[in-house]
PDB file of N, CA and C in Angstrom:
ATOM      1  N   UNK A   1       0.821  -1.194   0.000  1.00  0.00           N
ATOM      2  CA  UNK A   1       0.000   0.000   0.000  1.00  0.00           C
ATOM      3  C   UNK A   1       0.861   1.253   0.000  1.00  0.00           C
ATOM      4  N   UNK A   2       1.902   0.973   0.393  1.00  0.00           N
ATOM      5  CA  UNK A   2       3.073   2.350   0.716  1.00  0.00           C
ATOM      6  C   UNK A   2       2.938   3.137  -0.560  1.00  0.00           C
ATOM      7  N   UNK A   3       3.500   1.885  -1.506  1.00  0.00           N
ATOM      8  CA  UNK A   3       3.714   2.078  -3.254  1.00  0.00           C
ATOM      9  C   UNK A   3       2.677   3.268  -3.665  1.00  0.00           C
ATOM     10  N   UNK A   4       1.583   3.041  -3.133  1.00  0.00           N
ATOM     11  CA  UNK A   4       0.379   3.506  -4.089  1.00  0.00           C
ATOM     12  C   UNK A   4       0.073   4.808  -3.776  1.00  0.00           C
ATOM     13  N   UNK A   5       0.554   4.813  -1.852  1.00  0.00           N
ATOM     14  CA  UNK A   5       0.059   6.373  -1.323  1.00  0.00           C
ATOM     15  C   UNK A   5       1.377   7.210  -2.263  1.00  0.00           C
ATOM     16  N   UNK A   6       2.941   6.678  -2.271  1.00  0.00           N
ATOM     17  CA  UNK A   6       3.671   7.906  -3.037  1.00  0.00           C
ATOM     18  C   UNK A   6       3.520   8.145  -4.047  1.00  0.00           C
ATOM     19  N   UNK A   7       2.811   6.891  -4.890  1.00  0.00           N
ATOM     20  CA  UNK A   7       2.541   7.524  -6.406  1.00  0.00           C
ATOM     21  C   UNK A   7       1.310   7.786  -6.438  1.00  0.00           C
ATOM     22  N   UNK A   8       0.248   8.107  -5.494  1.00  0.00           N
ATOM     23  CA  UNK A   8      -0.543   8.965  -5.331  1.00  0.00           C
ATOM     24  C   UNK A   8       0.036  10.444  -5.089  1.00  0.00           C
ATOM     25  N   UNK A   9       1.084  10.366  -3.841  1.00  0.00           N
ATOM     26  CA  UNK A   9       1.770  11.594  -3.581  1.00  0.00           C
ATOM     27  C   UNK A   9       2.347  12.291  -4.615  1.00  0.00           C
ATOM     28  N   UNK A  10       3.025  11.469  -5.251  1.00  0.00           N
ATOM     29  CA  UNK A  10       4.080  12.053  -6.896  1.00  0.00           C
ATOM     30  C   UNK A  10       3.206  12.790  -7.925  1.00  0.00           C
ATOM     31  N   UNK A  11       2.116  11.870  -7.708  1.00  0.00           N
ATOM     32  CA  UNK A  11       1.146  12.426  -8.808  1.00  0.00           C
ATOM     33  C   UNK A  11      -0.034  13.802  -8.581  1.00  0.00           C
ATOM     34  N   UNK A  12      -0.059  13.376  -7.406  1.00  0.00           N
ATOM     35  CA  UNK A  12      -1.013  14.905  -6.549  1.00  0.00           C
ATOM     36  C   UNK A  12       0.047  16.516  -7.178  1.00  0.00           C
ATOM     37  N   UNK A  13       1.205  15.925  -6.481  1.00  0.00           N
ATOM     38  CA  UNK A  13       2.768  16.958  -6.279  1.00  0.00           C
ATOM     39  C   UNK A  13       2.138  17.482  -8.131  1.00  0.00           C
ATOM     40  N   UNK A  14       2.436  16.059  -8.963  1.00  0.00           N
ATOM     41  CA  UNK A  14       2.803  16.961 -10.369  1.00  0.00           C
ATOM     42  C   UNK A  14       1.705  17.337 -10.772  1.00  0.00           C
ATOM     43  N   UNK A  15       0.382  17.358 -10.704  1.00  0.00           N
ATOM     44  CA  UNK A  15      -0.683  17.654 -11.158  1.00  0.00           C
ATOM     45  C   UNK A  15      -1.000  19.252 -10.583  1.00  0.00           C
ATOM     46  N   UNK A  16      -0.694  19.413  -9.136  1.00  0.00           N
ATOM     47  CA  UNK A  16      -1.181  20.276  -8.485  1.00  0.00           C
ATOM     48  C   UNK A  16      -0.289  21.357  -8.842  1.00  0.00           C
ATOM     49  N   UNK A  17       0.980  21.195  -8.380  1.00  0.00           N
ATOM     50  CA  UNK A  17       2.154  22.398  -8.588  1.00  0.00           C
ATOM     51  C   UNK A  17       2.441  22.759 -10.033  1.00  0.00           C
ATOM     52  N   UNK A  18       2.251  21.782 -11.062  1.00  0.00           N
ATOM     53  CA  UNK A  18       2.494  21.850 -12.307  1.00  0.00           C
ATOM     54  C   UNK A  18       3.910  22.462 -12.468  1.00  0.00           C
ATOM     55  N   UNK A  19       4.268  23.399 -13.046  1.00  0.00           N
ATOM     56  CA  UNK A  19       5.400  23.923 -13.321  1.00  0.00           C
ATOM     57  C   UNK A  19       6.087  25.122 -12.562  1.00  0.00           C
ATOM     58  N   UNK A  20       5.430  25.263 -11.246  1.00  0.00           N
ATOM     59  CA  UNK A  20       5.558  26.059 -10.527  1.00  0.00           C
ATOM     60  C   UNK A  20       6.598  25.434  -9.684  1.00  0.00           C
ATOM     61  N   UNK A  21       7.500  25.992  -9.189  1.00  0.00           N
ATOM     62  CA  UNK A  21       8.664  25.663  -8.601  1.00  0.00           C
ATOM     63  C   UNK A  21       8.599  25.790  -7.420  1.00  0.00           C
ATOM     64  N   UNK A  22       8.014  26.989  -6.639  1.00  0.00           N
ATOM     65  CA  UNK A  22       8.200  27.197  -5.219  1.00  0.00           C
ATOM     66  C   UNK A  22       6.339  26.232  -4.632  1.00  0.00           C
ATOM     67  N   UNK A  23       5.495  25.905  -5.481  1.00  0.00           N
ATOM     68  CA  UNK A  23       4.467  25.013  -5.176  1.00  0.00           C
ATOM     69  C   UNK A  23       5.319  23.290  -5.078  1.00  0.00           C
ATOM     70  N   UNK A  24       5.837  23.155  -6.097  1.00  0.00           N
ATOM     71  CA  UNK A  24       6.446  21.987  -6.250  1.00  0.00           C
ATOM     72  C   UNK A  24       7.410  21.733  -4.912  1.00  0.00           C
ATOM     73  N   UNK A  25       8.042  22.413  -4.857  1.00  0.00           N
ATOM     74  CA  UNK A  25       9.114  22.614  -3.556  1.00  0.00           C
ATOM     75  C   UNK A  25       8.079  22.364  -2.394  1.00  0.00           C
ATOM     76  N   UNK A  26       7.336  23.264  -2.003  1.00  0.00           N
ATOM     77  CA  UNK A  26       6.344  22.738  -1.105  1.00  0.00           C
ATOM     78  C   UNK A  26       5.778  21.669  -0.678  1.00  0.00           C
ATOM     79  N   UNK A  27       4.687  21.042  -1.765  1.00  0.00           N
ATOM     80  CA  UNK A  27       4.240  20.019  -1.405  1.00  0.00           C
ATOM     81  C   UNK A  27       5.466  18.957  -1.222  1.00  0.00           C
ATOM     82  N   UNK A  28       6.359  18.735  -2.518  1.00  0.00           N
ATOM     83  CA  UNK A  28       7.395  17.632  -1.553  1.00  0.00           C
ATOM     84  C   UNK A  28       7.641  18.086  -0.364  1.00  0.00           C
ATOM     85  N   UNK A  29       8.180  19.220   0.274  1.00  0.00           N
ATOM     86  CA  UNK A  29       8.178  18.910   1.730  1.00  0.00           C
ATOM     87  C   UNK A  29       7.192  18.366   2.523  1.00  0.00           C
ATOM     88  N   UNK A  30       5.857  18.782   2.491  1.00  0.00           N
ATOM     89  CA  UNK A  30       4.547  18.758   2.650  1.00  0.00           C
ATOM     90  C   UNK A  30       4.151  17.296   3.238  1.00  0.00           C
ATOM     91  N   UNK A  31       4.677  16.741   1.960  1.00  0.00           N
ATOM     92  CA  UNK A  31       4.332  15.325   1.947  1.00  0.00           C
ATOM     93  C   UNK A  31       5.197  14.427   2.017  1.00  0.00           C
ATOM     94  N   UNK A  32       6.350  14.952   2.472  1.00  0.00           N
ATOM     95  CA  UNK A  32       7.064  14.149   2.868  1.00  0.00           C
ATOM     96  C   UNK A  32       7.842  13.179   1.652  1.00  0.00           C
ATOM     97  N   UNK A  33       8.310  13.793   0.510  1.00  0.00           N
ATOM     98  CA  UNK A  33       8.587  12.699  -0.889  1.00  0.00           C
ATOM     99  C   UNK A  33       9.787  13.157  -1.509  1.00  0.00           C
ATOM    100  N   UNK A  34      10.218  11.827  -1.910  1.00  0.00           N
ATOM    101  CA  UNK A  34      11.697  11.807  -2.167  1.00  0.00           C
ATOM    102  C   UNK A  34      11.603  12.053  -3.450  1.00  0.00           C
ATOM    103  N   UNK A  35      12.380  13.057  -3.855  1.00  0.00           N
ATOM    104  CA  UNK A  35      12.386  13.875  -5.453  1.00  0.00           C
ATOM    105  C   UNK A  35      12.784  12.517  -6.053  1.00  0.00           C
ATOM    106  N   UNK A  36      13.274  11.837  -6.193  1.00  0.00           N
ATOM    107  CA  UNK A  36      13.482  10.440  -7.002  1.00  0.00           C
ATOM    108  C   UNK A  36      12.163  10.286  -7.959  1.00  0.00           C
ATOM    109  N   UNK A  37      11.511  10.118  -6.641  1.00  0.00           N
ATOM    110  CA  UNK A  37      10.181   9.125  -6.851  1.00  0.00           C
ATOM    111  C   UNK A  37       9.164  10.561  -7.859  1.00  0.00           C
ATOM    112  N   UNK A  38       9.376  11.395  -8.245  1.00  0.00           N
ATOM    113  CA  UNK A  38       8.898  12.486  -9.043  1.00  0.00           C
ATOM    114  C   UNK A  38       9.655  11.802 -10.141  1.00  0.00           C
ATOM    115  N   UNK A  39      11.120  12.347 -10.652  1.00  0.00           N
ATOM    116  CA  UNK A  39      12.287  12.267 -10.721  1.00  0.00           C
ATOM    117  C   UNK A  39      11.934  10.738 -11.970  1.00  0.00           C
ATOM    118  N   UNK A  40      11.406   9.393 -11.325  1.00  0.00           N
ATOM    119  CA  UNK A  40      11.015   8.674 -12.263  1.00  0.00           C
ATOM    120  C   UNK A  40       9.664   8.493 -12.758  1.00  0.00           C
ATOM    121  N   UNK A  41       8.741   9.530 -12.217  1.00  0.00           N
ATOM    122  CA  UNK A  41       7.369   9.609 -13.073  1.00  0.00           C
ATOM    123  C   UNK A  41       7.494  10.291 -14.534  1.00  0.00           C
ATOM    124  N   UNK A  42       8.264  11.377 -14.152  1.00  0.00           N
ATOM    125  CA  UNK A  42       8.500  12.409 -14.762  1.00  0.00           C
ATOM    126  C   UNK A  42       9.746  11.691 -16.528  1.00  0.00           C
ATOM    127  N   UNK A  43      10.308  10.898 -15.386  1.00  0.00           N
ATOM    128  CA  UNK A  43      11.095  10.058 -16.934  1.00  0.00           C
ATOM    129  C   UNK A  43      10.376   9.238 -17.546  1.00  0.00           C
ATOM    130  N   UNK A  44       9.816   8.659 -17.003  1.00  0.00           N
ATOM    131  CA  UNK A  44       8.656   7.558 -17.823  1.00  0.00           C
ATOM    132  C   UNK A  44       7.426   8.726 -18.713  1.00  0.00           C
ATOM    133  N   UNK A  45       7.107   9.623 -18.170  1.00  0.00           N
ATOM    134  CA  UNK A  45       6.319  10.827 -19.382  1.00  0.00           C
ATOM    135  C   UNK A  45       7.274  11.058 -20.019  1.00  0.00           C
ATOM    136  N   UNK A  46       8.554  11.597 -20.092  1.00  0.00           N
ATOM    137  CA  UNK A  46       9.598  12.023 -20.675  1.00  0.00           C
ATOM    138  C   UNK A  46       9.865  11.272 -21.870  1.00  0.00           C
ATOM    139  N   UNK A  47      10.259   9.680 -21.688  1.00  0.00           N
ATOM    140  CA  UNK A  47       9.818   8.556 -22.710  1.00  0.00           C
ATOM    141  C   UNK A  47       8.478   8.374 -23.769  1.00  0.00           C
ATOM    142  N   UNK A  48       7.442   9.135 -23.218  1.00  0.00           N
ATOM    143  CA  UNK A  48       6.235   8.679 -24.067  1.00  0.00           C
ATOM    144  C   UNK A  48       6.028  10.804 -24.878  1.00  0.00           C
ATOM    145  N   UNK A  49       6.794  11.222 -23.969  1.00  0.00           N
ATOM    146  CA  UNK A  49       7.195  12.452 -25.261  1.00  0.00           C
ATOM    147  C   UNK A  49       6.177  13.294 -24.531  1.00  0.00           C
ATOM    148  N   UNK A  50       5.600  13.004 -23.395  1.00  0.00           N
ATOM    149  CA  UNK A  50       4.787  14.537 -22.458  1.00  0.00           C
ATOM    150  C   UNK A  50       5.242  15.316 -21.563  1.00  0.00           C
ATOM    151  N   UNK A  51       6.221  14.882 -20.945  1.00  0.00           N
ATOM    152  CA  UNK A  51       6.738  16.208 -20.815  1.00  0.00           C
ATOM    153  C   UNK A  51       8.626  16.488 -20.799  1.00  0.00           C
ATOM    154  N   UNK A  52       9.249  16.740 -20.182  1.00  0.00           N
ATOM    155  CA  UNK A  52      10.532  17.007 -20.378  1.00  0.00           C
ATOM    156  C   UNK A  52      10.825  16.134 -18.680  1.00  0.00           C
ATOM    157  N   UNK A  53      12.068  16.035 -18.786  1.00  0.00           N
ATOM    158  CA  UNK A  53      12.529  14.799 -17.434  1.00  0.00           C
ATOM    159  C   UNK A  53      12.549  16.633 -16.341  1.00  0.00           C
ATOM    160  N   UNK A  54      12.827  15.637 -15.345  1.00  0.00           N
ATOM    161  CA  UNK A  54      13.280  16.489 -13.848  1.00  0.00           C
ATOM    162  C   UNK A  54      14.075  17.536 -14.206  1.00  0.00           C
ATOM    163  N   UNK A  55      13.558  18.813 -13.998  1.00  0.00           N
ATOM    164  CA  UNK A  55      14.380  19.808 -13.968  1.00  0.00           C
ATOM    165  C   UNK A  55      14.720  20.464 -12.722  1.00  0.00           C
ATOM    166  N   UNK A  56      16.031  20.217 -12.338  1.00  0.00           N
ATOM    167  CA  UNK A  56      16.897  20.604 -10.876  1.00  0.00           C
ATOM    168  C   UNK A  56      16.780  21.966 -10.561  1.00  0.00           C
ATOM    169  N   UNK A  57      17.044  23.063 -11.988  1.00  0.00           N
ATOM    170  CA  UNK A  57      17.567  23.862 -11.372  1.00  0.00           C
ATOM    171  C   UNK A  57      16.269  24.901 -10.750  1.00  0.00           C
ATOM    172  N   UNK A  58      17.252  25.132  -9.660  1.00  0.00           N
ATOM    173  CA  UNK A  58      15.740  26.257  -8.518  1.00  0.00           C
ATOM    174  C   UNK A  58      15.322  27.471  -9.387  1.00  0.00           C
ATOM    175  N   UNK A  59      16.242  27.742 -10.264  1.00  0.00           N
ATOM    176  CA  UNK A  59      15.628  28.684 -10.773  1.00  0.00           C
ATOM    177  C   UNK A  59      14.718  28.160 -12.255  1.00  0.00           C
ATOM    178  N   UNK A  60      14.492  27.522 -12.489  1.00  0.00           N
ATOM    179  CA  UNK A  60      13.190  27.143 -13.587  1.00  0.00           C
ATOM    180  C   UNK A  60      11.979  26.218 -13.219  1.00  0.00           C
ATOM    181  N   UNK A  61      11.046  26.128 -14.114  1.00  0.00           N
ATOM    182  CA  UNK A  61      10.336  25.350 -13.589  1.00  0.00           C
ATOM    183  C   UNK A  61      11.233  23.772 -13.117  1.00  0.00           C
ATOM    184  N   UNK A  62      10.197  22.978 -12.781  1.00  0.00           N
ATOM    185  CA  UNK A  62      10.641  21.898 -12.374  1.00  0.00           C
ATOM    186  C   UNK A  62      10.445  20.823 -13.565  1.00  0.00           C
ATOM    187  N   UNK A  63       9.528  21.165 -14.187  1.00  0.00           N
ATOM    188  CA  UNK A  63       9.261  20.412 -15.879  1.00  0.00           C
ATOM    189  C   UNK A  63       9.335  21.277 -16.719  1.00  0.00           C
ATOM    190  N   UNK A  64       8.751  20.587 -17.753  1.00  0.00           N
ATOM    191  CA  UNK A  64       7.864  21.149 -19.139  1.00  0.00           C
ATOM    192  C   UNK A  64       7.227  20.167 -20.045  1.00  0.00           C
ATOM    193  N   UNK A  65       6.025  20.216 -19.908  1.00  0.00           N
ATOM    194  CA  UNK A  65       5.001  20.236 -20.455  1.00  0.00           C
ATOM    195  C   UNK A  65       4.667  19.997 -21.902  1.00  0.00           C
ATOM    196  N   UNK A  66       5.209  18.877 -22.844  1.00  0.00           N
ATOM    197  CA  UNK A  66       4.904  19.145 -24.290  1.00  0.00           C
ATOM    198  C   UNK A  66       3.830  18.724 -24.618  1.00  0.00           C
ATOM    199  N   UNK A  67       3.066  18.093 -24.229  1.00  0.00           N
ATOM    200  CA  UNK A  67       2.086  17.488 -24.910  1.00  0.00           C
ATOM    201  C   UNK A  67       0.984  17.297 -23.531  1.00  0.00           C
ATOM    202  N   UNK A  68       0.018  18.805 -23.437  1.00  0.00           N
ATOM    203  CA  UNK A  68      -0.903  18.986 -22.511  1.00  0.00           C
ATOM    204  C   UNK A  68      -2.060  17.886 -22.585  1.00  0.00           C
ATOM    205  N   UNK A  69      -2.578  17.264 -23.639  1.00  0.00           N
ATOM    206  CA  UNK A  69      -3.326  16.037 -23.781  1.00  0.00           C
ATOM    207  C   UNK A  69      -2.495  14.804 -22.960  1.00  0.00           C
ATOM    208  N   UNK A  70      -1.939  14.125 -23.767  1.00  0.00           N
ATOM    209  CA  UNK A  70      -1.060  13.412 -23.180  1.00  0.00           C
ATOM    210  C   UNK A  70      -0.678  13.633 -21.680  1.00  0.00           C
ATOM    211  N   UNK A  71      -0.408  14.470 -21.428  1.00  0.00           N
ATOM    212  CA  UNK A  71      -0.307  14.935 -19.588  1.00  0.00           C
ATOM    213  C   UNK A  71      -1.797  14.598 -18.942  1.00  0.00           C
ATOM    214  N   UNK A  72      -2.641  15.277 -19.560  1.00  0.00           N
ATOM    215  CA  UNK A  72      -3.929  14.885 -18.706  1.00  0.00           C
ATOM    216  C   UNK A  72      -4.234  13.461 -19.096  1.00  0.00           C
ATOM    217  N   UNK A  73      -4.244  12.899 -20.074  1.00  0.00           N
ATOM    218  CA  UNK A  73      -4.629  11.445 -20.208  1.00  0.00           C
ATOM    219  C   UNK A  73      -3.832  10.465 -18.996  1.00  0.00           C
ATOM    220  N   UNK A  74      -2.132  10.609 -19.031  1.00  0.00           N
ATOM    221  CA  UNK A  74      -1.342   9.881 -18.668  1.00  0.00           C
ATOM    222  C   UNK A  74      -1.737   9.882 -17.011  1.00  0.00           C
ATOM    223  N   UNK A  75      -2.406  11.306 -16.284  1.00  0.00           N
ATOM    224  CA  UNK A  75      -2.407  11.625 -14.921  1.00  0.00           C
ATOM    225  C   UNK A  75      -3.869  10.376 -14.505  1.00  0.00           C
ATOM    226  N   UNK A  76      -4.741  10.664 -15.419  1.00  0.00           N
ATOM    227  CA  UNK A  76      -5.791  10.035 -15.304  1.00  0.00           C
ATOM    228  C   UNK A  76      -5.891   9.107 -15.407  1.00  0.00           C
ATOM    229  N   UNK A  77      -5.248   8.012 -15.919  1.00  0.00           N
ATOM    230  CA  UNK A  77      -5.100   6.619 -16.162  1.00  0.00           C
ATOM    231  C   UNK A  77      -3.945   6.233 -14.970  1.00  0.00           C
ATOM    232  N   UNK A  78      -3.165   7.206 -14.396  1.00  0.00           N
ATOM    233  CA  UNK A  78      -2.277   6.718 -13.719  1.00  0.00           C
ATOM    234  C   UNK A  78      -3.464   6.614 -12.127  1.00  0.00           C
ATOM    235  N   UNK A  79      -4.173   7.874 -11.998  1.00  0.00           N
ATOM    236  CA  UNK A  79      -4.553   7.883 -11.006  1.00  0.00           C
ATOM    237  C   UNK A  79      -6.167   7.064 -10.835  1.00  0.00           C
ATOM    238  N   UNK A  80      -6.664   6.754 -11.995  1.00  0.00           N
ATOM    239  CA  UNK A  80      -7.344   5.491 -12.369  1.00  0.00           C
ATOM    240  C   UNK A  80      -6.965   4.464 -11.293  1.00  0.00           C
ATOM    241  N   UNK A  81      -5.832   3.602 -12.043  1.00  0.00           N
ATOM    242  CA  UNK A  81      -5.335   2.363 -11.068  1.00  0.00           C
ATOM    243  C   UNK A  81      -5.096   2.696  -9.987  1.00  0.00           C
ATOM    244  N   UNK A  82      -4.626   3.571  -9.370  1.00  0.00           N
ATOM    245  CA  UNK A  82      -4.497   3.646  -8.073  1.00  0.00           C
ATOM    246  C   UNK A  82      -5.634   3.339  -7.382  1.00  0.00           C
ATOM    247  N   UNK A  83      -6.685   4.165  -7.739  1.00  0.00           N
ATOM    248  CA  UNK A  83      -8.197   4.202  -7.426  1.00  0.00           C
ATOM    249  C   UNK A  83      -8.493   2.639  -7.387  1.00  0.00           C
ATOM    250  N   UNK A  84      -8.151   1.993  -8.856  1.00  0.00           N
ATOM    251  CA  UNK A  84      -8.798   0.922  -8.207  1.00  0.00           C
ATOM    252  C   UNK A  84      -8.501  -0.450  -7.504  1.00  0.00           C
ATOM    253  N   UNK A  85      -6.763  -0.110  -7.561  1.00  0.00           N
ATOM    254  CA  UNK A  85      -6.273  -0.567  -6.305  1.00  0.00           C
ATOM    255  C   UNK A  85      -6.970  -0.541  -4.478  1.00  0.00           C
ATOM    256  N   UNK A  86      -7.036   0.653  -4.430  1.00  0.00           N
ATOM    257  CA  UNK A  86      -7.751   1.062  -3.105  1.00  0.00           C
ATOM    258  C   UNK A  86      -8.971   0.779  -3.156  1.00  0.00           C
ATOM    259  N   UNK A  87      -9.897   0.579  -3.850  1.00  0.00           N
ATOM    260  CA  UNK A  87     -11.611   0.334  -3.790  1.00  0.00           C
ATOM    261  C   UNK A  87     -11.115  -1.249  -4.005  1.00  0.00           C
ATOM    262  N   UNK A  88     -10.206  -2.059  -4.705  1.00  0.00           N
ATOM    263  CA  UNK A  88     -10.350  -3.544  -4.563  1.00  0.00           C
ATOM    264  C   UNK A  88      -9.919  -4.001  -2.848  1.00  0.00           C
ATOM    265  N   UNK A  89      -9.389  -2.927  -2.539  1.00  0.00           N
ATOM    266  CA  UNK A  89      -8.831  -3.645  -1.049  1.00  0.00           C
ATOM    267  C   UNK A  89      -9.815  -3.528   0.010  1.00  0.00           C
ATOM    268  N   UNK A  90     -11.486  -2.615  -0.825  1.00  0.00           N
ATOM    269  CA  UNK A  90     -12.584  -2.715  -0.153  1.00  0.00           C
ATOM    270  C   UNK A  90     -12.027  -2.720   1.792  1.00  0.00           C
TER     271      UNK A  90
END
Protein backbone atom coordinates (compact mmCIF):
# COMPACT_ATOMS: atom_id res chain seq x y z
CA UNK A 1 0.00 0.00 0.00
CA UNK A 2 3.07 2.35 0.72
CA UNK A 3 3.71 2.08 -3.25
CA UNK A 4 0.38 3.51 -4.09
CA UNK A 5 0.06 6.37 -1.32
CA UNK A 6 3.67 7.91 -3.04
CA UNK A 7 2.54 7.52 -6.41
CA UNK A 8 -0.54 8.97 -5.33
CA UNK A 9 1.77 11.59 -3.58
CA UNK A 10 4.08 12.05 -6.90
CA UNK A 11 1.15 12.43 -8.81
CA UNK A 12 -1.01 14.90 -6.55
CA UNK A 13 2.77 16.96 -6.28
CA UNK A 14 2.80 16.96 -10.37
CA UNK A 15 -0.68 17.65 -11.16
CA UNK A 16 -1.18 20.28 -8.49
CA UNK A 17 2.15 22.40 -8.59
CA UNK A 18 2.49 21.85 -12.31
CA UNK A 19 5.40 23.92 -13.32
CA UNK A 20 5.56 26.06 -10.53
CA UNK A 21 8.66 25.66 -8.60
CA UNK A 22 8.20 27.20 -5.22
CA UNK A 23 4.47 25.01 -5.18
CA UNK A 24 6.45 21.99 -6.25
CA UNK A 25 9.11 22.61 -3.56
CA UNK A 26 6.34 22.74 -1.10
CA UNK A 27 4.24 20.02 -1.40
CA UNK A 28 7.39 17.63 -1.55
CA UNK A 29 8.18 18.91 1.73
CA UNK A 30 4.55 18.76 2.65
CA UNK A 31 4.33 15.33 1.95
CA UNK A 32 7.06 14.15 2.87
CA UNK A 33 8.59 12.70 -0.89
CA UNK A 34 11.70 11.81 -2.17
CA UNK A 35 12.39 13.88 -5.45
CA UNK A 36 13.48 10.44 -7.00
CA UNK A 37 10.18 9.13 -6.85
CA UNK A 38 8.90 12.49 -9.04
CA UNK A 39 12.29 12.27 -10.72
CA UNK A 40 11.02 8.67 -12.26
CA UNK A 41 7.37 9.61 -13.07
CA UNK A 42 8.50 12.41 -14.76
CA UNK A 43 11.10 10.06 -16.93
CA UNK A 44 8.66 7.56 -17.82
CA UNK A 45 6.32 10.83 -19.38
CA UNK A 46 9.60 12.02 -20.68
CA UNK A 47 9.82 8.56 -22.71
CA UNK A 48 6.23 8.68 -24.07
CA UNK A 49 7.20 12.45 -25.26
CA UNK A 50 4.79 14.54 -22.46
CA UNK A 51 6.74 16.21 -20.81
CA UNK A 52 10.53 17.01 -20.38
CA UNK A 53 12.53 14.80 -17.43
CA UNK A 54 13.28 16.49 -13.85
CA UNK A 55 14.38 19.81 -13.97
CA UNK A 56 16.90 20.60 -10.88
CA UNK A 57 17.57 23.86 -11.37
CA UNK A 58 15.74 26.26 -8.52
CA UNK A 59 15.63 28.68 -10.77
CA UNK A 60 13.19 27.14 -13.59
CA UNK A 61 10.34 25.35 -13.59
CA UNK A 62 10.64 21.90 -12.37
CA UNK A 63 9.26 20.41 -15.88
CA UNK A 64 7.86 21.15 -19.14
CA UNK A 65 5.00 20.24 -20.46
CA UNK A 66 4.90 19.15 -24.29
CA UNK A 67 2.09 17.49 -24.91
CA UNK A 68 -0.90 18.99 -22.51
CA UNK A 69 -3.33 16.04 -23.78
CA UNK A 70 -1.06 13.41 -23.18
CA UNK A 71 -0.31 14.93 -19.59
CA UNK A 72 -3.93 14.88 -18.71
CA UNK A 73 -4.63 11.44 -20.21
CA UNK A 74 -1.34 9.88 -18.67
CA UNK A 75 -2.41 11.63 -14.92
CA UNK A 76 -5.79 10.03 -15.30
CA UNK A 77 -5.10 6.62 -16.16
CA UNK A 78 -2.28 6.72 -13.72
CA UNK A 79 -4.55 7.88 -11.01
CA UNK A 80 -7.34 5.49 -12.37
CA UNK A 81 -5.34 2.36 -11.07
CA UNK A 82 -4.50 3.65 -8.07
CA UNK A 83 -8.20 4.20 -7.43
CA UNK A 84 -8.80 0.92 -8.21
CA UNK A 85 -6.27 -0.57 -6.30
CA UNK A 86 -7.75 1.06 -3.10
CA UNK A 87 -11.61 0.33 -3.79
CA UNK A 88 -10.35 -3.54 -4.56
CA UNK A 89 -8.83 -3.64 -1.05
CA UNK A 90 -12.58 -2.72 -0.15
Amino acid sequence: MGYYAQKFGVLYTILTAGVARREYEELLQKLELNESAVAEVLADMNRRGITSRLITDPEKAPFIILDMKGFEDYLKFSLATISDYFNSRG
